[in-house]
N, C-alpha and C. Protein backbone atom coordinates (compact mmCIF):
# COMPACT_ATOMS: atom_id res chain seq x y z
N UNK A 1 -62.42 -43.82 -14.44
CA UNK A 1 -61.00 -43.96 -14.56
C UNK A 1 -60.36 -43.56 -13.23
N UNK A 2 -59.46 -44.46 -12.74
CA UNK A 2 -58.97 -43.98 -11.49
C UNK A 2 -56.95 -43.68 -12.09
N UNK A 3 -56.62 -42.88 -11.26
CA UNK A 3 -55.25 -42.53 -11.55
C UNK A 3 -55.07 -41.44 -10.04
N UNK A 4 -53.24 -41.87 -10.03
CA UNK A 4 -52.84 -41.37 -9.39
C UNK A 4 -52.10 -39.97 -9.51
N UNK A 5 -52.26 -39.73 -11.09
CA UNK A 5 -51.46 -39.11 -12.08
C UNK A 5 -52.04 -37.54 -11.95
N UNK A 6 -51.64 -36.42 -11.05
CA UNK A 6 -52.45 -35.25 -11.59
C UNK A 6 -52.58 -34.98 -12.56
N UNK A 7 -51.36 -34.59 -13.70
CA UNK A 7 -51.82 -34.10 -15.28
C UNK A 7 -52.70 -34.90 -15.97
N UNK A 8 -52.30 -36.33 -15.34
CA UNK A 8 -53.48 -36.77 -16.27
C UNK A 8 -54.98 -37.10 -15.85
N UNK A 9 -54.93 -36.37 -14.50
CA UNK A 9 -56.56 -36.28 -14.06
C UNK A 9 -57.15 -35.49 -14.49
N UNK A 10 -56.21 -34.24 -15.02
CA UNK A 10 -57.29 -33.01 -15.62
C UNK A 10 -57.14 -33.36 -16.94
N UNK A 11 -56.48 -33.67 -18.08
CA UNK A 11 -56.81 -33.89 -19.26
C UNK A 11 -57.95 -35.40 -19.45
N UNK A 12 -57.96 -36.27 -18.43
CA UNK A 12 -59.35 -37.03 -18.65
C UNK A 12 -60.34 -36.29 -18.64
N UNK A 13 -60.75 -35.53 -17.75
CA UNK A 13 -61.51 -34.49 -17.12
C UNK A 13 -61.80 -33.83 -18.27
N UNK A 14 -61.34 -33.28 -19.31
CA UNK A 14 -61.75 -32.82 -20.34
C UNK A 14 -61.96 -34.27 -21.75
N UNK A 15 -62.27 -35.32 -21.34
CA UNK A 15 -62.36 -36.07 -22.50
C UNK A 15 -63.53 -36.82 -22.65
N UNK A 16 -64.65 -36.38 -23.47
CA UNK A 16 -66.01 -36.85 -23.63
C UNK A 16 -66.17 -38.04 -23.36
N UNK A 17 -65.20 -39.06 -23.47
CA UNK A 17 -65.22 -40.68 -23.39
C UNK A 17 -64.68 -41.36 -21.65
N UNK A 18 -64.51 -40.43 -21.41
CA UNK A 18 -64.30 -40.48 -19.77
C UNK A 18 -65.26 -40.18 -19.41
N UNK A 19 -66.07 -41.12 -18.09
CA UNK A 19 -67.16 -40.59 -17.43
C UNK A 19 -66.98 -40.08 -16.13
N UNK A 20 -65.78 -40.61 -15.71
CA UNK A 20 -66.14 -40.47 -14.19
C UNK A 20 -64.21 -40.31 -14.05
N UNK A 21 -63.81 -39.30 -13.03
CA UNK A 21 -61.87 -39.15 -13.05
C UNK A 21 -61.75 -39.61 -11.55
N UNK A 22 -61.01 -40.62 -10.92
CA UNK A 22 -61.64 -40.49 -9.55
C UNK A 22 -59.27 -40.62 -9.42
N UNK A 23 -59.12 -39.16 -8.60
CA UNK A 23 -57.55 -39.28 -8.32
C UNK A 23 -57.63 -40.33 -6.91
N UNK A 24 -56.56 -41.45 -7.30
CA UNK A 24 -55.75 -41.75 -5.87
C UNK A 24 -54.71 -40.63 -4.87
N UNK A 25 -55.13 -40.20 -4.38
CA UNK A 25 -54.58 -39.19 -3.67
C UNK A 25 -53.68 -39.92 -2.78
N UNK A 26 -52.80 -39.24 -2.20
CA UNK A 26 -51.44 -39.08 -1.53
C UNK A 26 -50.77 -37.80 -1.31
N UNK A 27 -49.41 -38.62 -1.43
CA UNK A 27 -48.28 -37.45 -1.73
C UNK A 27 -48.24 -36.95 -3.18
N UNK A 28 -47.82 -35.57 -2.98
CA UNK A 28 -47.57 -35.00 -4.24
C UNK A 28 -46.59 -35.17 -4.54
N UNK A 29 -45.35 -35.40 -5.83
CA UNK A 29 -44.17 -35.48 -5.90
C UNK A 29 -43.93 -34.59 -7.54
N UNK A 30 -43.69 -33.38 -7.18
CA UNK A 30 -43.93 -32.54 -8.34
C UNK A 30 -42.81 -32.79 -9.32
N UNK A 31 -42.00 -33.60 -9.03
CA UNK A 31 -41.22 -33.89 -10.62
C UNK A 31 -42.02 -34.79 -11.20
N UNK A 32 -43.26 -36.04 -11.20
CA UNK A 32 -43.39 -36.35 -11.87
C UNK A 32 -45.85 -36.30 -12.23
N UNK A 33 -45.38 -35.17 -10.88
CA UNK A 33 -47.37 -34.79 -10.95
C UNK A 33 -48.14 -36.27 -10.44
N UNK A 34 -47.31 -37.11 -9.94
CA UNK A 34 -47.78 -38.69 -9.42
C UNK A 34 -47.90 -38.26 -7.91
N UNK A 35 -49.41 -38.92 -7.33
CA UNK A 35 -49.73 -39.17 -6.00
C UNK A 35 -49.17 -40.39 -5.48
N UNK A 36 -48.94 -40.78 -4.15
CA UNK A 36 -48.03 -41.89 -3.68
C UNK A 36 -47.86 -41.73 -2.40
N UNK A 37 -47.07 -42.94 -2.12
CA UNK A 37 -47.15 -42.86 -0.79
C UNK A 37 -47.71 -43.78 0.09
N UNK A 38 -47.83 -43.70 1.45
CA UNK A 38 -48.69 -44.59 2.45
C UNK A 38 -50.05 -44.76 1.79
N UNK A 39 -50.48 -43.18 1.72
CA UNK A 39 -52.41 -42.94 1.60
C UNK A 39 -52.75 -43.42 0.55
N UNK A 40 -51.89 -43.10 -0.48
CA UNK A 40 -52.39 -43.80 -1.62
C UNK A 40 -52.06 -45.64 -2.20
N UNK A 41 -51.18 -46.18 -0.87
CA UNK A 41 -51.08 -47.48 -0.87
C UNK A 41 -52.16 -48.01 -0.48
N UNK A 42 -52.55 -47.47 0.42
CA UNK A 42 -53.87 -47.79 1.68
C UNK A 42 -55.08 -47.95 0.53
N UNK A 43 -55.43 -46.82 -0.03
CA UNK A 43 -56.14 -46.79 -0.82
C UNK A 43 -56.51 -47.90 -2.16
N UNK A 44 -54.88 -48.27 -2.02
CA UNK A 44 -55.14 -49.29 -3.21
C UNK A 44 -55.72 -50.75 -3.08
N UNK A 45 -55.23 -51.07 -1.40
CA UNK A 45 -55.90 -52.06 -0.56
C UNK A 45 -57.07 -52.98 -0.81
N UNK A 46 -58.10 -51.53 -1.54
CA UNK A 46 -59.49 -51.70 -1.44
C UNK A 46 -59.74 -51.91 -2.75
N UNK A 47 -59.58 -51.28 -3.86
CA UNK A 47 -59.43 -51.48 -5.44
C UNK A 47 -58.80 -52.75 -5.68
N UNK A 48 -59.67 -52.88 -6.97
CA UNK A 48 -59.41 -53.80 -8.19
C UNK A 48 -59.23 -53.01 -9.65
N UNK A 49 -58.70 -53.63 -10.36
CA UNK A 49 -58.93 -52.94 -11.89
C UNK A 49 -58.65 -53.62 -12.99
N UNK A 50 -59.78 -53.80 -13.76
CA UNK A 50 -59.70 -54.98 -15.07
C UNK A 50 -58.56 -54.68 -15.92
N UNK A 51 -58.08 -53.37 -15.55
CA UNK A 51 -56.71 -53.11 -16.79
C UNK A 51 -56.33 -51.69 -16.38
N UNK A 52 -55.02 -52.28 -16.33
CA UNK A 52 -53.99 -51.01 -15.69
C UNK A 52 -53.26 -50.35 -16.89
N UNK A 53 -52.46 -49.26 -16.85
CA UNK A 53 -51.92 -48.71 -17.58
C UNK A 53 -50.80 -48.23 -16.74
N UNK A 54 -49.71 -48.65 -16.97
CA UNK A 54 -48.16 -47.85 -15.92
C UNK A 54 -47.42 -47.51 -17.03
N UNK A 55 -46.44 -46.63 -16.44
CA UNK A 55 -44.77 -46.54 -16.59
C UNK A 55 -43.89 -46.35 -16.10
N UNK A 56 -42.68 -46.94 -16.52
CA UNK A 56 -41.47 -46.82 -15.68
C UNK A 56 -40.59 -46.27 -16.13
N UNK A 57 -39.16 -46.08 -15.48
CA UNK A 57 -38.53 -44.88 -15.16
C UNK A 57 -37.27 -46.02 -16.55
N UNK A 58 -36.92 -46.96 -16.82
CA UNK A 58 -36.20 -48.29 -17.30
C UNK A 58 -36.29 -49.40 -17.04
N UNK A 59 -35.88 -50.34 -17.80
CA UNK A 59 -35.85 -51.69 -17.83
C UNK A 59 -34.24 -52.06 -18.79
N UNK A 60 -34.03 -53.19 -17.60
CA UNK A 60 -32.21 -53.52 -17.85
C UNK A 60 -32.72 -54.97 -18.55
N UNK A 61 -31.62 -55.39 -18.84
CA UNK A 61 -31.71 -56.48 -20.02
C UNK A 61 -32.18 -57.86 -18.97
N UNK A 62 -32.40 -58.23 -18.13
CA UNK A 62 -33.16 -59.23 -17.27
C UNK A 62 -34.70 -58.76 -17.01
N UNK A 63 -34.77 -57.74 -17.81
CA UNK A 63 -36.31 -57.29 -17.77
C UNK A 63 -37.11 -56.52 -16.41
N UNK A 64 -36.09 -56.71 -15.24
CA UNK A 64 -36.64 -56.10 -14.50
C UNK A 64 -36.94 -54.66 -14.65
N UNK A 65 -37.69 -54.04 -14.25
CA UNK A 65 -38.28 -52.94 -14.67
C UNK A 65 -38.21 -51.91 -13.07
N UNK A 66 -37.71 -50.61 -13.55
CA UNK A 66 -37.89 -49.65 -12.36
C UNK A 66 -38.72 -48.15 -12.64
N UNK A 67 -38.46 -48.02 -10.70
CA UNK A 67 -39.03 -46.31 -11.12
C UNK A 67 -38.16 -45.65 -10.35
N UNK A 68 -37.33 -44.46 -10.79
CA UNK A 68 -36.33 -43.80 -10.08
C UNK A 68 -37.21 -43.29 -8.33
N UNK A 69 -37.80 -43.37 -7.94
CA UNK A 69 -38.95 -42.87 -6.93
C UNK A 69 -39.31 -44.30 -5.99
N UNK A 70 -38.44 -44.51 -4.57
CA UNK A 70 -39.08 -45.79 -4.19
C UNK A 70 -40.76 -45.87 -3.57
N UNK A 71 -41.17 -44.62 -3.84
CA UNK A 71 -43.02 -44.35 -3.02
C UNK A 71 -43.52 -44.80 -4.36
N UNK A 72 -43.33 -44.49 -5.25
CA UNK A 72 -44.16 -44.80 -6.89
C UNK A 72 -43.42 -45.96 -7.41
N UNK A 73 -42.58 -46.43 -7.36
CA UNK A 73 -42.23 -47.99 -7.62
C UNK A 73 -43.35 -48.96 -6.79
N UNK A 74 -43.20 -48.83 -5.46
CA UNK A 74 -44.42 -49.50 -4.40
C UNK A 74 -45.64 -49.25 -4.63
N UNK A 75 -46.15 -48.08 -5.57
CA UNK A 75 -47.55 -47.84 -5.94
C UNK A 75 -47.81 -48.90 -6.91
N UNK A 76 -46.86 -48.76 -8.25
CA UNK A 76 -47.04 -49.40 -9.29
C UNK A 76 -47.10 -50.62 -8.96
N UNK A 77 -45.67 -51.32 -8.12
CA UNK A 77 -46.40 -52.53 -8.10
C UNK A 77 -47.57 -53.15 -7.62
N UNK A 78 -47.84 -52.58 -6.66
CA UNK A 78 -49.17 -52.76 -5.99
C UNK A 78 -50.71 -52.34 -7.11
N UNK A 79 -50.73 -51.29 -7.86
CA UNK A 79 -51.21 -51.40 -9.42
C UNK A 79 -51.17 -52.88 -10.01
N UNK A 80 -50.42 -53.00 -10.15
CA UNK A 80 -49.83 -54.34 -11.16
C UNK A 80 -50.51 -55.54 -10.13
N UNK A 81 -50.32 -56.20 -9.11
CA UNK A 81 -50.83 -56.77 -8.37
C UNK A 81 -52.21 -56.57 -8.01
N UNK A 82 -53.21 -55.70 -8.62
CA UNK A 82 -54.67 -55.62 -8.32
C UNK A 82 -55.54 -55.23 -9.53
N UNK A 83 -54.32 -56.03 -10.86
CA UNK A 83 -55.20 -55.37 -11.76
C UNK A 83 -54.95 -57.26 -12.80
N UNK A 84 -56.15 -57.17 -13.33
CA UNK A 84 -56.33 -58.20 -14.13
C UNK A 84 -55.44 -58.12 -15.43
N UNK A 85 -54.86 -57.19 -15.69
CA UNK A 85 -54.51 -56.88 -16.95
C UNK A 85 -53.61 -55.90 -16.94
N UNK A 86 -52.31 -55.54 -17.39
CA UNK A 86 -51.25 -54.42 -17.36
C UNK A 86 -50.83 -53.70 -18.25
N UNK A 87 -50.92 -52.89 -18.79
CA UNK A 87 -50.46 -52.29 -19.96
C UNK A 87 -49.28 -51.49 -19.68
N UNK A 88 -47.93 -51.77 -20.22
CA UNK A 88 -47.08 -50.50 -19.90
C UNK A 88 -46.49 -49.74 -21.42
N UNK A 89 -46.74 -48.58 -20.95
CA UNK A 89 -46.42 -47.50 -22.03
C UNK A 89 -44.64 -46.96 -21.43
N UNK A 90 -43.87 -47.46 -22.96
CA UNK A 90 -42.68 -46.52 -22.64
C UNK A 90 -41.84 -46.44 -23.84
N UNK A 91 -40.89 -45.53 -24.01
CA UNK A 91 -40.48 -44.88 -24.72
C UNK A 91 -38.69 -45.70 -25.35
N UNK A 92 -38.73 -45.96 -26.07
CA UNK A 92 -36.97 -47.61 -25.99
C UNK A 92 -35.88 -46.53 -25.78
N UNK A 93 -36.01 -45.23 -25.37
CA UNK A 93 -34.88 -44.98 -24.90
C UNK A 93 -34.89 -45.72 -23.03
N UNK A 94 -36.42 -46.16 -22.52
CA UNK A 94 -36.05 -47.02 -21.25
C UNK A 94 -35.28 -47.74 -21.21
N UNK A 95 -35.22 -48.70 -22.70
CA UNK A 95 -34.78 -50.24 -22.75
C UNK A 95 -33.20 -49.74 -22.24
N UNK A 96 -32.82 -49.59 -21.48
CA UNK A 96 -31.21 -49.78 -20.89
C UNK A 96 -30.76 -50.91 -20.39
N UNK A 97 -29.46 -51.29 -20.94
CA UNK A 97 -28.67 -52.83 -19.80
C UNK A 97 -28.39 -52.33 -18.39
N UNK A 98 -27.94 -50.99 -18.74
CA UNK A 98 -27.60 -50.99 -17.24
C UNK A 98 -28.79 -49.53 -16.12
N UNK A 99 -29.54 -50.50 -16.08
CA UNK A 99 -30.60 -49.68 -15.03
C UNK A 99 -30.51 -49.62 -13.46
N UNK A 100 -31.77 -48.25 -13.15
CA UNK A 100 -31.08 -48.56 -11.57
C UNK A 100 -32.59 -47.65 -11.41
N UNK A 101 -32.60 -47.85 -10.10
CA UNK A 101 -33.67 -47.12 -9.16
C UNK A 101 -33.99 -48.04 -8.32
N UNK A 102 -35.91 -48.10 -7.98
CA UNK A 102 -36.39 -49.17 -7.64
C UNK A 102 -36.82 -49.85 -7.80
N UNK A 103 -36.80 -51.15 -7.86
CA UNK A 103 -37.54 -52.30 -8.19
C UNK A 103 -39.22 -52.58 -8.66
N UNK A 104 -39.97 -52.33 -9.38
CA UNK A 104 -41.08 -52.15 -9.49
C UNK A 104 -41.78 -53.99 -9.98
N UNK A 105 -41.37 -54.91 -10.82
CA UNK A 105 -41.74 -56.14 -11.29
C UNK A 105 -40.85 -56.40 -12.36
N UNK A 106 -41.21 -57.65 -13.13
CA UNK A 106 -40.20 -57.90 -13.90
C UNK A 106 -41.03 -58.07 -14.98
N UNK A 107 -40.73 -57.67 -16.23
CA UNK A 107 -41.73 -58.14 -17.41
C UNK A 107 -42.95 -58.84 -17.64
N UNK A 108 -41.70 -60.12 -17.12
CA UNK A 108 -42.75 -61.64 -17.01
C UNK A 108 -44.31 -60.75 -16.52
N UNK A 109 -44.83 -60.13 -15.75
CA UNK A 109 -45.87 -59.78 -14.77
C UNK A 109 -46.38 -58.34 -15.70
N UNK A 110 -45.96 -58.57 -16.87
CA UNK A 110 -46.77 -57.39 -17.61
C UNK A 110 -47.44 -58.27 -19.06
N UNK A 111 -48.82 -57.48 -19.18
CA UNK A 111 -49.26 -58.12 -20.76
C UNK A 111 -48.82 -57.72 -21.64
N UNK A 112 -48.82 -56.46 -21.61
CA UNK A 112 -48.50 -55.90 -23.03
C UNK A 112 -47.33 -54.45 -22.97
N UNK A 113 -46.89 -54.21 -23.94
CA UNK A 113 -45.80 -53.34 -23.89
C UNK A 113 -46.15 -52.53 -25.27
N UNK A 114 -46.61 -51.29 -25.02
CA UNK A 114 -46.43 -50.32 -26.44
C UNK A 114 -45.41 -49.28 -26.33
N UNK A 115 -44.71 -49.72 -27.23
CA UNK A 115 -43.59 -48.75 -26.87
C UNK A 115 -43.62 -47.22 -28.66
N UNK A 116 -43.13 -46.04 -28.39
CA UNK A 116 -42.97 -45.09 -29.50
C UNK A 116 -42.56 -45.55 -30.94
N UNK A 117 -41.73 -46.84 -30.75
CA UNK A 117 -41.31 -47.14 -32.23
C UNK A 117 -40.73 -48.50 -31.77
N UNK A 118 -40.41 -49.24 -33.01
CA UNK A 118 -39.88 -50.54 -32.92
C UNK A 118 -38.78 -50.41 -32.10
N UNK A 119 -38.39 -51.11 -31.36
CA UNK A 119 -37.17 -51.30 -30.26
C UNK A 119 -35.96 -52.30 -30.86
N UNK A 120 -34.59 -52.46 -30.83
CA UNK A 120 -33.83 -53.21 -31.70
C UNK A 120 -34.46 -54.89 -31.18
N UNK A 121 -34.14 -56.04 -32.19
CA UNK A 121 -34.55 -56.99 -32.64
C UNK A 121 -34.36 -57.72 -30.96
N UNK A 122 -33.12 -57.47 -30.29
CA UNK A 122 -32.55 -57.83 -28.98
C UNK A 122 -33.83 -57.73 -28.25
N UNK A 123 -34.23 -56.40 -28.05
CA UNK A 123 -35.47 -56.29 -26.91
C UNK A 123 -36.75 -57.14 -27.55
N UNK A 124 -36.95 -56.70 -28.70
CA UNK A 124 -38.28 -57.34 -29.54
C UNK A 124 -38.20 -59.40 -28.91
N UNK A 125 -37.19 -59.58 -29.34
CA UNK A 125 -37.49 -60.69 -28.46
C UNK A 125 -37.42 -61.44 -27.35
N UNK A 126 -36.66 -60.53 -26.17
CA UNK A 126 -37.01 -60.59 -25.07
C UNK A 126 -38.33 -60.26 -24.29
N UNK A 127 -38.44 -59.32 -24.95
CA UNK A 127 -40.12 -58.60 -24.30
C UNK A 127 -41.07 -59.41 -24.76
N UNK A 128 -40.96 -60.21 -25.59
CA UNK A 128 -42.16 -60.71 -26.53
C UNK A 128 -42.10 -62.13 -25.84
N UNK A 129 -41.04 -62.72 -24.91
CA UNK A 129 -41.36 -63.81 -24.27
C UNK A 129 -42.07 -64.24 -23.71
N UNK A 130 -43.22 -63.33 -22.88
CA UNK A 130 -43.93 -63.50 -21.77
C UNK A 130 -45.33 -62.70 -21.81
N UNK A 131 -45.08 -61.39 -22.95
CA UNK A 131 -45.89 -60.08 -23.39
C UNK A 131 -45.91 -59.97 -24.70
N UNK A 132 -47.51 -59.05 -25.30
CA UNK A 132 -47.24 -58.82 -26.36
C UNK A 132 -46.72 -57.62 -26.56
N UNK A 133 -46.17 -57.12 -27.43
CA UNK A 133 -45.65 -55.70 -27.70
C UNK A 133 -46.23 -55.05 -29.43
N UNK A 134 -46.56 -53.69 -28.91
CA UNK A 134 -47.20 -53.00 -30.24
C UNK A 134 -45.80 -51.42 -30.15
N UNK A 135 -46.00 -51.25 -31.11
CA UNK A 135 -45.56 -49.36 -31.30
C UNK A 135 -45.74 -49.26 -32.35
C-alpha cells in the first residue's frame, strides 16, 4: 500500500491484511497529516496504481471537485492520473454549490464515489452520470 497519508501509514502498519506500508514522502502539512509537495510529485512520476483511494476538501454542483491545500490538490490529481481506477471517499456535507479551494478534477475522472449516507436525489444523479456511487 502506498500513501501519502501519515495517520494512515501507521494504522495500515498495524493491519494483518496489509503487507507492505510504503509513505510518499514530502512535505508535512500538519492540519491534514498529508505528505506533498515537489518530492512527493517527483515521486509520483515513477508510480502506477491499479486503484486509488482520495479525498477532497468539496465538490460544487458542476462536479468539479477541490482540496483547500494547492500542494495536495496537485498530488491528488496527479494520483488520479496514474491510477487505473479511483475511488473517492467523502462525507455529503462536501456536496456544496458553492465551493472553493483548488482545483483537483472533475467527477467525470472518478469511478466510484462512497459517500457516509445517501446524498439528496439532486447529487445522486449527478454523480451517478459518469460514476458509480455506494454509502
Amino acid at each position: 500500500m502506498y500513501t501519502n497519508g501519515f495517520e494512515i501509514a501507521k494504522l495500515a502498519e498495524n493491519n494483518e491484511n496489509i503487507k507492505r506500508v510504503v509513505v510518499i514522502g514530502g512535505k508535512l502539512r500538519p492540519q491534514s497529516g498529508a505528505m506533498c509537495g515537489p518530492i512527493a510529485v517527483k515521486t509520483l512520476d515513477n508510480l502506477r496504481f491499479s486503484q486509488a483511494f482520495i479525498t477532497i476538501t468539496n465538490i460544487n454542483d458542476k462536479l468539479d471537485m477541490f482540496n483547500n491545500n494547492e500542494d495536495e490538490a496537485f498530488f491528488t490529481s496527479k494520483v488520479i492520473e496514474n491510477s487505473n481506477q479511483t475511488i473517492c471517499m467523502i462525507d455529503v456535507t462536501k456536496l456544496q454549490v458553492d465551493s472553493h479551494g483548488n482545483i483537483i478534477t472533475n467527477a467525470a475522472n472518478i469511478d466510484y464515489f462512497v459517500l457516509d449516507q445517501q446524498p439528496l436525489d439532486e447529487w445522486t444523479e449527478k454523480l451517478k452520470i459518469n460514476s458509480e456511487i455506494k454509502w
